[in-house]
Protein backbone atom coordinates (compact mmCIF):
# COMPACT_ATOMS: atom_id res chain seq x y z
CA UNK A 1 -1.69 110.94 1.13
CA UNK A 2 -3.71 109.56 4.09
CA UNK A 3 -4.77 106.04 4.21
CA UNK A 4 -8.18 105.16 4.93
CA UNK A 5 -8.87 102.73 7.39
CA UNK A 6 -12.72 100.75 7.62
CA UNK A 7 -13.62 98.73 10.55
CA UNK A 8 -16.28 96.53 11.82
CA UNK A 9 -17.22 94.36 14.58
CA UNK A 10 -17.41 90.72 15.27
CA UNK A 11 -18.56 88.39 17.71
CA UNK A 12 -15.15 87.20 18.92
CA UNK A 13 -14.63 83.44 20.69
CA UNK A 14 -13.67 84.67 24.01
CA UNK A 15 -12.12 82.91 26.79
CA UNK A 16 -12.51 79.16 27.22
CA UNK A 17 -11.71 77.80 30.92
CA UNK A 18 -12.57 74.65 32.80
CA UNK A 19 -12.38 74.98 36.82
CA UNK A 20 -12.84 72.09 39.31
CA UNK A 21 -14.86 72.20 42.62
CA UNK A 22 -15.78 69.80 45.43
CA UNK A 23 -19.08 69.75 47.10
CA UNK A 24 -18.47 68.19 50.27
CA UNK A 25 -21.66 65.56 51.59
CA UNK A 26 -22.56 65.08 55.18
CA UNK A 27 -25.80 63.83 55.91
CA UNK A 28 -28.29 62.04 57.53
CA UNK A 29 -30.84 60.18 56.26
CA UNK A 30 -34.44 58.69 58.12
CA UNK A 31 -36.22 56.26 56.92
CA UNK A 32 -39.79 57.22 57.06
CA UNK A 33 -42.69 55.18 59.32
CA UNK A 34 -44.26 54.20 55.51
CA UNK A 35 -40.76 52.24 54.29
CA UNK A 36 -39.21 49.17 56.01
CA UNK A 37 -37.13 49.38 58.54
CA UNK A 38 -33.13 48.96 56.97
CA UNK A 39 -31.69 45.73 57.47
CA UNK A 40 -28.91 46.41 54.85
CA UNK A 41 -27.11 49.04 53.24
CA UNK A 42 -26.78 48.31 49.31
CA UNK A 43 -25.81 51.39 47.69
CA UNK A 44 -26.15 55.02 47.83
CA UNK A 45 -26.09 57.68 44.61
CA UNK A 46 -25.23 61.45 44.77
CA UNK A 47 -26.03 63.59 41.92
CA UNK A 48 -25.76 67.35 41.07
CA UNK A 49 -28.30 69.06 39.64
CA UNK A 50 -27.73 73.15 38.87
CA UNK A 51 -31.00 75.06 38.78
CA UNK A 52 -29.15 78.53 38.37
CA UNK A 53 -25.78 79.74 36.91
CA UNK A 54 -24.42 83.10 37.30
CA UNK A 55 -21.52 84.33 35.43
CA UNK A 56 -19.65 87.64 36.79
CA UNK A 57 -16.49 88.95 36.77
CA UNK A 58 -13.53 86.74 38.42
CA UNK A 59 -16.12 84.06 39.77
CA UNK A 60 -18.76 81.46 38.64
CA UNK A 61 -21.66 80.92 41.49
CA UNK A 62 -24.14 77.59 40.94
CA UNK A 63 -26.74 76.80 42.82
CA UNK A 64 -28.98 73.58 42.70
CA UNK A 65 -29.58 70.59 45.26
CA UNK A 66 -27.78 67.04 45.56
CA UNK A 67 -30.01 64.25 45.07
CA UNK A 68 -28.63 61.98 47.45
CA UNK A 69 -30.85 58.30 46.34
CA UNK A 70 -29.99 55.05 48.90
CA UNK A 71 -30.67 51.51 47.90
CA UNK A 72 -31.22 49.25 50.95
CA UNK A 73 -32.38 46.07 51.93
CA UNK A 74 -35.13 46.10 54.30
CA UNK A 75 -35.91 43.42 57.47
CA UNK A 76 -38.68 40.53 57.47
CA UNK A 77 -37.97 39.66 53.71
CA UNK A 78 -39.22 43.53 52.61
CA UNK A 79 -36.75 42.85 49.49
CA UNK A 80 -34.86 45.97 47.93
CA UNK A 81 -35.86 49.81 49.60
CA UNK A 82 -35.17 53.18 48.18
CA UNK A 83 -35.53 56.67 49.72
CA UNK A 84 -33.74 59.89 49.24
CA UNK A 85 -32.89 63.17 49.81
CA UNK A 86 -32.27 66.70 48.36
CA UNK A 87 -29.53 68.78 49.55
CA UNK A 88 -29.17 72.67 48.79
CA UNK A 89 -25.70 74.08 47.91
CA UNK A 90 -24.70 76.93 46.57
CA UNK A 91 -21.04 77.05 45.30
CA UNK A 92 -18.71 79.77 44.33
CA UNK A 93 -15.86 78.78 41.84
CA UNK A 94 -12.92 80.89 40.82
CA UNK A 95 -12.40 82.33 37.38
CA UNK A 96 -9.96 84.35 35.83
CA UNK A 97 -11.24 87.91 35.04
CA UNK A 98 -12.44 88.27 31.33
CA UNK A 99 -14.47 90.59 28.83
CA UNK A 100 -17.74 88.71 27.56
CA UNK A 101 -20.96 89.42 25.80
CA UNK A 102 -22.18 86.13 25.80
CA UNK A 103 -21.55 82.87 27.72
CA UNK A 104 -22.35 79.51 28.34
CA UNK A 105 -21.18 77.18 31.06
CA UNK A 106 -21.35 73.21 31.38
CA UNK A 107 -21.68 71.83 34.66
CA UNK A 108 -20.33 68.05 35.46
CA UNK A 109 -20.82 66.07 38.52
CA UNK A 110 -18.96 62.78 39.86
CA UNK A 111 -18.91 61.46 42.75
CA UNK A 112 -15.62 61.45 44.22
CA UNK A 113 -15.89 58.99 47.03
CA UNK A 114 -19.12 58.06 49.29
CA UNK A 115 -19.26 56.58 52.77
CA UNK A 116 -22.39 55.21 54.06
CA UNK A 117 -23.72 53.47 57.29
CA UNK A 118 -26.63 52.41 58.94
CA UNK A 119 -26.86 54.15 62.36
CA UNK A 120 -30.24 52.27 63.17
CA UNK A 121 -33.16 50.30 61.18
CA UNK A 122 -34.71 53.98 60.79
CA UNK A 123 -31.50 56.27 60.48
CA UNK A 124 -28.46 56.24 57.84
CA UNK A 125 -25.54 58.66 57.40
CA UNK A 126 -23.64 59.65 54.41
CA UNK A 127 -20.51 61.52 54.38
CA UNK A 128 -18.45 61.99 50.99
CA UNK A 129 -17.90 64.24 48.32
CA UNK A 130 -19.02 65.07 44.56
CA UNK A 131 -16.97 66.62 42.04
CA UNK A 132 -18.00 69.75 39.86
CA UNK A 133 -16.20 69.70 36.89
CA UNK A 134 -17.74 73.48 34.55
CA UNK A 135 -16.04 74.24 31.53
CA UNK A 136 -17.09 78.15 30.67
CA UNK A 137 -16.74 79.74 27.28
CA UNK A 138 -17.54 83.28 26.02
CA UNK A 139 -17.81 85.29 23.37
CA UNK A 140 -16.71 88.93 23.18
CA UNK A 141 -16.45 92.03 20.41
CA UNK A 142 -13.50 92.37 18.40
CA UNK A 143 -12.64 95.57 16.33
CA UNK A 144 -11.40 94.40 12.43
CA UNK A 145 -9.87 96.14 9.77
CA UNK A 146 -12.36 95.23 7.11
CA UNK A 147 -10.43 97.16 4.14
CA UNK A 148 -8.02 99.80 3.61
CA UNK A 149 -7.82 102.38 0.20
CA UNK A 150 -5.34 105.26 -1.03
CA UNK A 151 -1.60 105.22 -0.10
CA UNK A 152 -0.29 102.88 -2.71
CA UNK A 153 -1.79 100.12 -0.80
CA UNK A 154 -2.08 96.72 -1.75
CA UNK A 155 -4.30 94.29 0.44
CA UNK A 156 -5.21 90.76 0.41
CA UNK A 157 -8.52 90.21 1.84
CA UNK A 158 -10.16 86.87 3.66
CA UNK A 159 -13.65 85.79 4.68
CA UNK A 160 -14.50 84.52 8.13
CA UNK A 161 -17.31 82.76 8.64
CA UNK A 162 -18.57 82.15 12.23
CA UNK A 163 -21.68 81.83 14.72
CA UNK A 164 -22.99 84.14 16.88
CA UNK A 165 -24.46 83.15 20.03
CA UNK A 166 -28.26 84.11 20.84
CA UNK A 167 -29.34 82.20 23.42
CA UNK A 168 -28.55 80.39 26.39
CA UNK A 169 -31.36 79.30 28.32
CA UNK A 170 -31.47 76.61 30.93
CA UNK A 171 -35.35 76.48 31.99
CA UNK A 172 -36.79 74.19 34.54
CA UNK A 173 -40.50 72.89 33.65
CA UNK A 174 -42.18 69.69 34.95
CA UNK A 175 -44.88 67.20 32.59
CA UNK A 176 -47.55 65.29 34.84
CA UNK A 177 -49.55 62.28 33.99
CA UNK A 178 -50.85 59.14 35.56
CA UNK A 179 -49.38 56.09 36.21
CA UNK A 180 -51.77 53.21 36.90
CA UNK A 181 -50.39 50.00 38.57
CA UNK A 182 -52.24 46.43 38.26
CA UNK A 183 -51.87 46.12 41.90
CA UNK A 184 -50.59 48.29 45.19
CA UNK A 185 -46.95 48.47 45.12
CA UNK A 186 -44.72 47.56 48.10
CA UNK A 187 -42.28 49.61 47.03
CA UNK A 188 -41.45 51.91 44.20
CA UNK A 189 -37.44 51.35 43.76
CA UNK A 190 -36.96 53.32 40.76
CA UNK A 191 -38.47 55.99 38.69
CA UNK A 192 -36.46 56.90 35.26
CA UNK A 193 -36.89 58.45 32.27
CA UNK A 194 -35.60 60.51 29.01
CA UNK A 195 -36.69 62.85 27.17
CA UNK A 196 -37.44 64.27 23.36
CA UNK A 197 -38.16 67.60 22.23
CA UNK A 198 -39.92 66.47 19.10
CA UNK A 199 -40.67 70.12 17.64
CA UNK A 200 -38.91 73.20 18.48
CA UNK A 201 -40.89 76.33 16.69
CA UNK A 202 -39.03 79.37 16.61
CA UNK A 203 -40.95 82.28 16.42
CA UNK A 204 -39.38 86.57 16.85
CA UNK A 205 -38.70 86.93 20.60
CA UNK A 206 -40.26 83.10 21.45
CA UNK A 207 -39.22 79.45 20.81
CA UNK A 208 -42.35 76.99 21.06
CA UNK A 209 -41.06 73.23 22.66
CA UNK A 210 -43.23 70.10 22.20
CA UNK A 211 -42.04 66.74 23.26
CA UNK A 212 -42.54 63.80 25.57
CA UNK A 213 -40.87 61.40 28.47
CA UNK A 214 -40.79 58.34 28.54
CA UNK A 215 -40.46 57.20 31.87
CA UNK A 216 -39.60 53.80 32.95
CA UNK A 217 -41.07 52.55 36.91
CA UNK A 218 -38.91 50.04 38.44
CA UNK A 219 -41.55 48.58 41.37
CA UNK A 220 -42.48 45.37 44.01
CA UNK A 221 -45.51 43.74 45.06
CA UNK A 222 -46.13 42.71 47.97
CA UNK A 223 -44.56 39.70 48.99
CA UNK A 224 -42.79 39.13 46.11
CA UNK A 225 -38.60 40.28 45.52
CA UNK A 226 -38.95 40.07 41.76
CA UNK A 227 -38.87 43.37 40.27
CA UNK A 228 -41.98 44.87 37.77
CA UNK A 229 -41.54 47.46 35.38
CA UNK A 230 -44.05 49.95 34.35
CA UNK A 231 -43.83 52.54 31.39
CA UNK A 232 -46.23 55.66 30.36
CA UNK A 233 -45.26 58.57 28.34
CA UNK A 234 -45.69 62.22 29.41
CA UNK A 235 -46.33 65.04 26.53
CA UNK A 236 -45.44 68.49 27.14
CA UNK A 237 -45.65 71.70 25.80
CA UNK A 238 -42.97 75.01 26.62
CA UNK A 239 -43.59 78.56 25.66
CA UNK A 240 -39.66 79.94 26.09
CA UNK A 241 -39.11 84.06 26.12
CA UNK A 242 -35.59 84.48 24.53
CA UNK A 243 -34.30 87.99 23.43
CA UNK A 244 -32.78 88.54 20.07
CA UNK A 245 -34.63 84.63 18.85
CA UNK A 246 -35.32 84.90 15.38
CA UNK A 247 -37.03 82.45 12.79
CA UNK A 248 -33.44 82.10 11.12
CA UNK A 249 -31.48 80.91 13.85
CA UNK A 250 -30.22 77.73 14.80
CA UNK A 251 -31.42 76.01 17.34
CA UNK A 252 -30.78 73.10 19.88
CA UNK A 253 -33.16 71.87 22.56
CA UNK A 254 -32.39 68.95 24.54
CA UNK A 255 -34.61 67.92 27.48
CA UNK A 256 -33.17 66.48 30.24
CA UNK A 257 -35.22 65.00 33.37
CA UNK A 258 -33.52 65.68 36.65
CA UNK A 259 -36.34 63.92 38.78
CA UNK A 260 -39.73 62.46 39.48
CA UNK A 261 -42.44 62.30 41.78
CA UNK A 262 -45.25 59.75 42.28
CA UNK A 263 -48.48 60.26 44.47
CA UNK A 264 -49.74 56.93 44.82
CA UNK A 265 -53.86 56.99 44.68
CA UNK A 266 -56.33 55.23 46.12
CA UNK A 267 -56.05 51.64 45.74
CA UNK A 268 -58.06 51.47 42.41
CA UNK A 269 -57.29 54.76 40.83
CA UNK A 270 -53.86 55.43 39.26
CA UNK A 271 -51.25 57.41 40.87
CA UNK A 272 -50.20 60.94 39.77
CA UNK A 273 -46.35 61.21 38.36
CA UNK A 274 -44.84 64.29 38.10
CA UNK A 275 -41.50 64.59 35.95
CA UNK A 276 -38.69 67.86 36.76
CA UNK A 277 -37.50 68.80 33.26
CA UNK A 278 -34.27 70.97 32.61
CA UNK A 279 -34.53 72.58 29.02
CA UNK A 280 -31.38 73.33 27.35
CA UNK A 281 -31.48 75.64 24.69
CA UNK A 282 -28.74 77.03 22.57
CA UNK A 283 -28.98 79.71 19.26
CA UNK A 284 -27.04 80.47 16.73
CA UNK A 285 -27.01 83.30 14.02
CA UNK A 286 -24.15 82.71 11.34
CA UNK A 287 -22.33 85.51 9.82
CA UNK A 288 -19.66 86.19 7.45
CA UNK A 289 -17.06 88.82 7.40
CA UNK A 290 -14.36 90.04 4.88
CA UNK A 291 -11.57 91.01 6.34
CA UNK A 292 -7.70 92.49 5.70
CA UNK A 293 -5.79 89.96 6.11
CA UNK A 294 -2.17 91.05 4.83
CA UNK A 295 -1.30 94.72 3.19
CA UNK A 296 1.46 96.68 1.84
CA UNK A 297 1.93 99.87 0.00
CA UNK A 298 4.00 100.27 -3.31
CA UNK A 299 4.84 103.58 -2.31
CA UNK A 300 5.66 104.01 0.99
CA UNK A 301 7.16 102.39 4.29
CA UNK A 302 4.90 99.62 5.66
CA UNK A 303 4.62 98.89 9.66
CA UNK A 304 1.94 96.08 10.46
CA UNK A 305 0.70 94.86 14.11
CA UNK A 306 -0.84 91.30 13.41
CA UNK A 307 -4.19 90.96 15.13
CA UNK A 308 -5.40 87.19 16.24
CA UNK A 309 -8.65 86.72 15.06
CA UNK A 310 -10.86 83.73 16.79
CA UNK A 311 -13.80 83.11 15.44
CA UNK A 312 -16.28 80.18 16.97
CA UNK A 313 -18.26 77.31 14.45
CA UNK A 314 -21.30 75.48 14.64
CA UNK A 315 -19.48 72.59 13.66
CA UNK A 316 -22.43 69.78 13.99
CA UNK A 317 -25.70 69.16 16.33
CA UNK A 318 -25.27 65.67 17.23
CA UNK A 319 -27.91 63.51 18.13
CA UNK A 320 -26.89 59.60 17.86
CA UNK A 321 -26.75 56.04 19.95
CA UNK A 322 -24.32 53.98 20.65
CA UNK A 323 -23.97 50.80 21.93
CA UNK A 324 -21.41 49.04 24.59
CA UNK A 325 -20.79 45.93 26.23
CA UNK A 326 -18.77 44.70 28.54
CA UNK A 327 -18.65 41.58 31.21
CA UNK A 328 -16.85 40.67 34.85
CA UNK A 329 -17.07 37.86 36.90
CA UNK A 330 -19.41 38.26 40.40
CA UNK A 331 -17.92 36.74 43.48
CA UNK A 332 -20.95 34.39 43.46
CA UNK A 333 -22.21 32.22 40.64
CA UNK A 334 -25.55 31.46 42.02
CA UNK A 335 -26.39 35.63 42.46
CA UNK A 336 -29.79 37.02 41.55
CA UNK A 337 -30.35 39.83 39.29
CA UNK A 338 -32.83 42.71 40.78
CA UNK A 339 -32.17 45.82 39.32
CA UNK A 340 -29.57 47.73 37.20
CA UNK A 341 -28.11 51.59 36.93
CA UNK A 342 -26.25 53.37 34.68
CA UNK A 343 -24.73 56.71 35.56
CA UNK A 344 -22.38 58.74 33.54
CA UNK A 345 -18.94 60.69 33.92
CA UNK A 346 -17.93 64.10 31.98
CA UNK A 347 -18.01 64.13 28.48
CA UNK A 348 -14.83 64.86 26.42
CA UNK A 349 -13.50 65.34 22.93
CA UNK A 350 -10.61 62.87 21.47
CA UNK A 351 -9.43 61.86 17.97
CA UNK A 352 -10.17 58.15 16.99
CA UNK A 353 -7.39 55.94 16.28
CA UNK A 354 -6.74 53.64 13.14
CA UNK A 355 -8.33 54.01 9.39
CA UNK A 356 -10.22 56.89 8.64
CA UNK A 357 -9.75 59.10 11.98
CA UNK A 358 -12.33 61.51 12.71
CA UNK A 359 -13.10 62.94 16.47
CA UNK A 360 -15.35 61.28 18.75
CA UNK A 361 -17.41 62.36 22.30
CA UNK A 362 -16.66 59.98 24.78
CA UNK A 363 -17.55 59.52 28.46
CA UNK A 364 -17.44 57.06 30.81
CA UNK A 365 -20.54 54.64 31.83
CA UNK A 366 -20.94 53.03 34.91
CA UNK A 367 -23.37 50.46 34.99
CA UNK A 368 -24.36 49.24 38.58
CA UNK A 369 -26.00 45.81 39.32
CA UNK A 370 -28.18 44.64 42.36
CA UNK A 371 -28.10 41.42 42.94
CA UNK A 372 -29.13 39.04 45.35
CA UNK A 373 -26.30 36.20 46.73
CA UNK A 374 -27.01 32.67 47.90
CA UNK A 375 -27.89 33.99 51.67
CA UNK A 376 -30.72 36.00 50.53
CA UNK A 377 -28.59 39.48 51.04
CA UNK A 378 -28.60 42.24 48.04
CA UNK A 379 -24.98 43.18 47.08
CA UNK A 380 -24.18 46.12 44.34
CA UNK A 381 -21.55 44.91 41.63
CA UNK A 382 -20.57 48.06 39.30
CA UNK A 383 -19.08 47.49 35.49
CA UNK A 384 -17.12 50.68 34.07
CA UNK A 385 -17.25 50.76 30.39
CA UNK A 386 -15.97 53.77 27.66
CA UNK A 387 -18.40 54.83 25.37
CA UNK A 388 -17.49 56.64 22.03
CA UNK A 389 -19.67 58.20 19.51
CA UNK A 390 -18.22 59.85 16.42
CA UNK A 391 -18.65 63.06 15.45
CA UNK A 392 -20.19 63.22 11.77
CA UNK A 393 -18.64 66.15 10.52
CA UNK A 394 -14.92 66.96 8.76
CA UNK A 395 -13.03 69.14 11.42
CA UNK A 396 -9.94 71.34 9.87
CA UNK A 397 -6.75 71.02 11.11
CA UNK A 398 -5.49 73.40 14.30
CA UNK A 399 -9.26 73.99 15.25
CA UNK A 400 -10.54 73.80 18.88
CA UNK A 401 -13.71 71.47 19.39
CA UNK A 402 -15.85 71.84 22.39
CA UNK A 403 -18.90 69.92 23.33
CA UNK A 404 -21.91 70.87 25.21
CA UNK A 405 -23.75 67.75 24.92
CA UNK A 406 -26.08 65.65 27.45
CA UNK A 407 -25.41 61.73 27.67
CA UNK A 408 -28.98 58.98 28.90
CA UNK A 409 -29.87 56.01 28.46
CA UNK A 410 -31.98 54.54 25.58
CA UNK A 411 -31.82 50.58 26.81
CA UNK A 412 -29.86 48.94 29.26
CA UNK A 413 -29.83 45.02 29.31
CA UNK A 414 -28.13 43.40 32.46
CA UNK A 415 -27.75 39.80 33.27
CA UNK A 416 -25.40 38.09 35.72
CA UNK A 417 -25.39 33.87 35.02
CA UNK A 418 -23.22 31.13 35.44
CA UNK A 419 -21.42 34.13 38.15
CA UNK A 420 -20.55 36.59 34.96
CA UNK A 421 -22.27 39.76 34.96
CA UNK A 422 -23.03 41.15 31.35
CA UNK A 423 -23.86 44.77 30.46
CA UNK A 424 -25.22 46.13 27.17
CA UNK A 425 -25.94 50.09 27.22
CA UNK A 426 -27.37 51.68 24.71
CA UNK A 427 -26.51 55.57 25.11
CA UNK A 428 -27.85 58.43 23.74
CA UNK A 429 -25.49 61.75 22.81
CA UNK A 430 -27.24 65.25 22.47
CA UNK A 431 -25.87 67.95 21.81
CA UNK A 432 -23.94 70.84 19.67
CA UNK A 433 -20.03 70.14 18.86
CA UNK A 434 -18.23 73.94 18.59
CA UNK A 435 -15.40 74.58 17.18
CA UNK A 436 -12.75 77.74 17.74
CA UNK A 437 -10.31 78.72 15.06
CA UNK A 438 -8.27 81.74 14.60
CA UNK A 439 -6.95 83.79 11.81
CA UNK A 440 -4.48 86.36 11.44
CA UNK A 441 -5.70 90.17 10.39
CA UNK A 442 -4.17 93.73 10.97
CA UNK A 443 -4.56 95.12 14.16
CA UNK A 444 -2.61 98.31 12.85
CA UNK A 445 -0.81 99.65 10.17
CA UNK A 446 0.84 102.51 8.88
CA UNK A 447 2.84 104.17 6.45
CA UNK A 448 6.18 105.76 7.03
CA UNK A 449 8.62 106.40 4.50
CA UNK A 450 8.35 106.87 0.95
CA UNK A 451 10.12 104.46 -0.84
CA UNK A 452 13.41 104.91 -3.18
CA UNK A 453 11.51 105.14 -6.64
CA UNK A 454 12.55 101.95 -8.96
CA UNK A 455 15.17 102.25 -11.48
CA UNK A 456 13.10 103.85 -14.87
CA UNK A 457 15.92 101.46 -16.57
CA UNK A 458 14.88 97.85 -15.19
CA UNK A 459 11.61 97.21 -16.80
CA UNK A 460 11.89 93.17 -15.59
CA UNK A 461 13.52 91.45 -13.27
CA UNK A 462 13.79 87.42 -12.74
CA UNK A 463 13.04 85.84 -9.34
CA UNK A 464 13.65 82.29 -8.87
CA UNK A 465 10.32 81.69 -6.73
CA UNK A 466 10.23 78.10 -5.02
CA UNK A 467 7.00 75.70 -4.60
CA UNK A 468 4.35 76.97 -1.95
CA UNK A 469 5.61 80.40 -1.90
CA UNK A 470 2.68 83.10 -1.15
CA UNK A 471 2.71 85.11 -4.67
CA UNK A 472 1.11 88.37 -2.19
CA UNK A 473 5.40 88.19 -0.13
CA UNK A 474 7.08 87.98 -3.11
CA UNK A 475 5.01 91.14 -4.61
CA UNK A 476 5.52 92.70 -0.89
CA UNK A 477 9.58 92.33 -1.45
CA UNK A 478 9.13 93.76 -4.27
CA UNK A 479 6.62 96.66 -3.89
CA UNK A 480 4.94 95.37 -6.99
CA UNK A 481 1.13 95.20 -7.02
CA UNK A 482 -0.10 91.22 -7.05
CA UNK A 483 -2.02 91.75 -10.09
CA UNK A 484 1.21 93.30 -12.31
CA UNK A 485 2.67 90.11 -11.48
CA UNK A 486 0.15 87.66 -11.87
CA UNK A 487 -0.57 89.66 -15.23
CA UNK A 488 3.13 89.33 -16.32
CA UNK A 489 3.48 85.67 -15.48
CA UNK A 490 -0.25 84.49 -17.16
CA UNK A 491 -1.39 82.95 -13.62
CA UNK A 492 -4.91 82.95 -12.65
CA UNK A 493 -6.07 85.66 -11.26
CA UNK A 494 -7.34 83.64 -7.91
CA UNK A 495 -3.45 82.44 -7.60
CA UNK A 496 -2.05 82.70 -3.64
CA UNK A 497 0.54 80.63 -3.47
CA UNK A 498 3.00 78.62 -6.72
CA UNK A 499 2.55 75.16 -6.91
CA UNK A 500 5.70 74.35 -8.38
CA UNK A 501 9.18 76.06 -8.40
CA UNK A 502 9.70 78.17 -11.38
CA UNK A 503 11.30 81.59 -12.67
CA UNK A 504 9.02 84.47 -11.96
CA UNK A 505 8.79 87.58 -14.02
CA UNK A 506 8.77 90.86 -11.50
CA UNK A 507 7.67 94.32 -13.46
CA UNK A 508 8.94 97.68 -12.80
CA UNK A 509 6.71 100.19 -11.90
């Protein structure tokens, strides 16, 4: 007799790699006619930010610009200057070849190591080198033996439950508004923000994004080296096309701002700010799947080929603060506080220690100080601290968590007295945790043999099962169908494995 075979399809977790790039920097940077003229170098930023990502077979191309940002401090008392500059780059990074259907990659910058000078009071160059840390992972279709009938055959069947990816969609979109100040600005040091979409509306084929940015202006008057700050909020409003979006999916949006623009007005009208947004947004539809797990006839010859089965998990969307502190002495007491940054490095996954356990993101902050000494000159002073928020969900043992989550910055309070510089961040996490498990299923079977038929004079045998045995091998060893034995031994009918040593009653056939 032939044995019948049903399959089905799954969305399979594919391959999961992380590859490491350097973008080298080599620039120069003029001051324009409108800014002070340099009198000292403080501190210069680079950042990446990836506008496109392309995902093909054996390599990973980005493309984007660095923001290259210098802090300086300008002649004739002009008190703390910024100005910066965006650098193209495209980059190619090496993959290993894989299958995929879907894919999503996260992109990481840190600044390996920057050099700066000051050629002349209108010209600066940078040289140094950024970091690209991208962790890809994909998801691919995987055949499954769903069930099997006729043959003698005995199965034991499992349900997966997994995610299937939708949508990956990394959109660029700006929000404009007006920012008034009470008086002309010397200088405009910082502009800074973050971002909240406050209603994501999925509709077939569309996903509707409202929010708002709140943007912080770091500025100086004229004649004055005391800092101002300034805040307005900027709504906005996204119309997203997304294939295969449904009203049943879900869905993560996160909003990140990679940059602003101000156009200062006329002295008594406001200025016009423009904010660069990055929307990240992720789909999910969840599925379930039965699936053979384990089979054998009572009749013939059995030959299995285990199949791996991976299967990926929504396991939470996080969206939580935490707060840090930490404190260093400055090489002098008397030094002036003017302004304060906090960048961050790439985000990981680790298991807390001590009572109670759980996993936790965590990242590194770097909070960076301006400050001005006893001779009037601005010096930088940087404070690294590790920030760790948990992850509110239970995570089974042996599974595989990956983040994709975005890191900013709620509050930061800075304060350097008495020659101490103190740090409080409050941090914000966004984000979906995803977790990869795998099962084992039949990638093959078949029957060969028939079997020797029992002796018609044994109608019971004894087996001396011990504790945690699987009740589905000892009826394979004995070609006896699992529910003749359960039957025969008054067990539940849901029983997999014993819970306690015991003598087990095995039928004939």
């Amino acid at each position: 007799m032939e044995l019948k075979i049903f399959r089905d399809t799954m969305p399979q977790a594919g391959t999961v790699c992380t590859v490491k790039a350097e973008l080298p920097l080599e620039t120069e940077i003029l001051v324009s006619d409108y800014l002070p003229p340099v009198f000292k170098l403080v501190k210069c930023f680079a950042k990446p930010v990836i506008l496109q990502k392309q995902l093909q077979p054996g390599r990973l191309t980005l493309e984007g610009y660095l923001r290259c940002t210098v802090y300086y401090q300008g002649e004739e008392g002009a008190g703390l200057c910024q100005t910066e500059q965006k650098l193209p780059f495209a980059k190619q990074l090496e993959l290993p070849e894989f299958d995929f259907t879907a894919w999503t990659a996260v992109v990481e910058g840190q600044t390996e190591y920057l050099n700066s000078r000051v050629v002349n009071p209108r010209r600066m160059e940078v040289r140094g080198a950024v970091g690209l840390v991208a962790t890809v992972r994909t998801q691919n279709k995987a055949e499954v033996i769903t069930a099997l009938a006729d043959g003698g055959i005995e199965q034991q069947l499992d349900t997966l439950q997994g995610v299937r990816s939708i949508a990956v969609l990394d959109k660029l979109i700006s929000a404009e508004g007006e920012l008034a100040f009470p008086n002309p600005p010397a200088a405009v040091l910082d502009i800074a923000g973050t971002a909240t979409a406050q209603e994501v509306r999925l509709l077939s084929g569309k996903a509707v994004v409202k929010g708002e940015v709140r943007v912080q202006c770091a500025w100086r008057a004229e004649q004055e080296t005391e800092l101002q700050s300034l805040s307005t909020t900027l709504p906005f409003q996204q119309v997203l096309d997304v294939d295969g979006l449904t009203e049943d999916c879900k869905c993560l949006c996160v909003v990140e701002p990679v940059g602003f623009s101000l156009t200062e007005g006329q002295p008594d009208a406001a200025g016009t700010l423009s904010a660069s947004l990055m929307l990240h947004l992720r789909a999910w539809r969840s599925y379930q799947l039965q699936y053979a797990a384990d089979a054998f006839s009572t009749r013939f010859e059995t030959e299995l080929v285990p199949q791996e089965l991976a299967a990926e998990e929504l396991v939470c969307l996080l969206n939580a603060t935490t707060t840090i502190s930490g404190s260093g002495p400055l090489p002098d007491a008397g030094a002036q506080l003017r302004a304060c940054f906090v960048s961050y490095g790439p985000v990981s996954i680790s298991q807390q220690s001590g009572q109670g356990g759980g996993w936790a993101l965590t990242a590194r902050a770097t909070a960076t100080a301006f400050a001005e000494n006893s001779l009037g000159e601005l010096d930088s002073y940087e404070k690294t601290l590790e920030l760790s928020v948990p992850i509110p969900a239970e995570v089974p043992a042996g599974m595989q968590l990956q983040p994709e989550c975005w890191l900013s910055t709620d509050s930061v309070q800075c304060t350097c007295t008495g020659g101490t510089l103190t740090v409080t961040i409050t941090a914000r996490a966004e984000g979906a945790i995803l977790g990869r498990s795998t099962r084992q299923g039949i990638g093959s079977i078949s029957l060969g043999e028939a079997l020797t038929p029992a002796d018609p004079e044994i109608t019971l045998r004894i087996y001396y099962a011990q504790e945690g045995e699987a009740l589905f091998d000892i009826a394979r060893r004995f070609h006896v169908p699992p529910a003749q034995m359960l039957a025969a031994n008054g067990l539940d009918p849901d029983t997999r494995v014993l819970t306690q040593a015991q003598h087990f009653l095995v039928p004939g056939l």
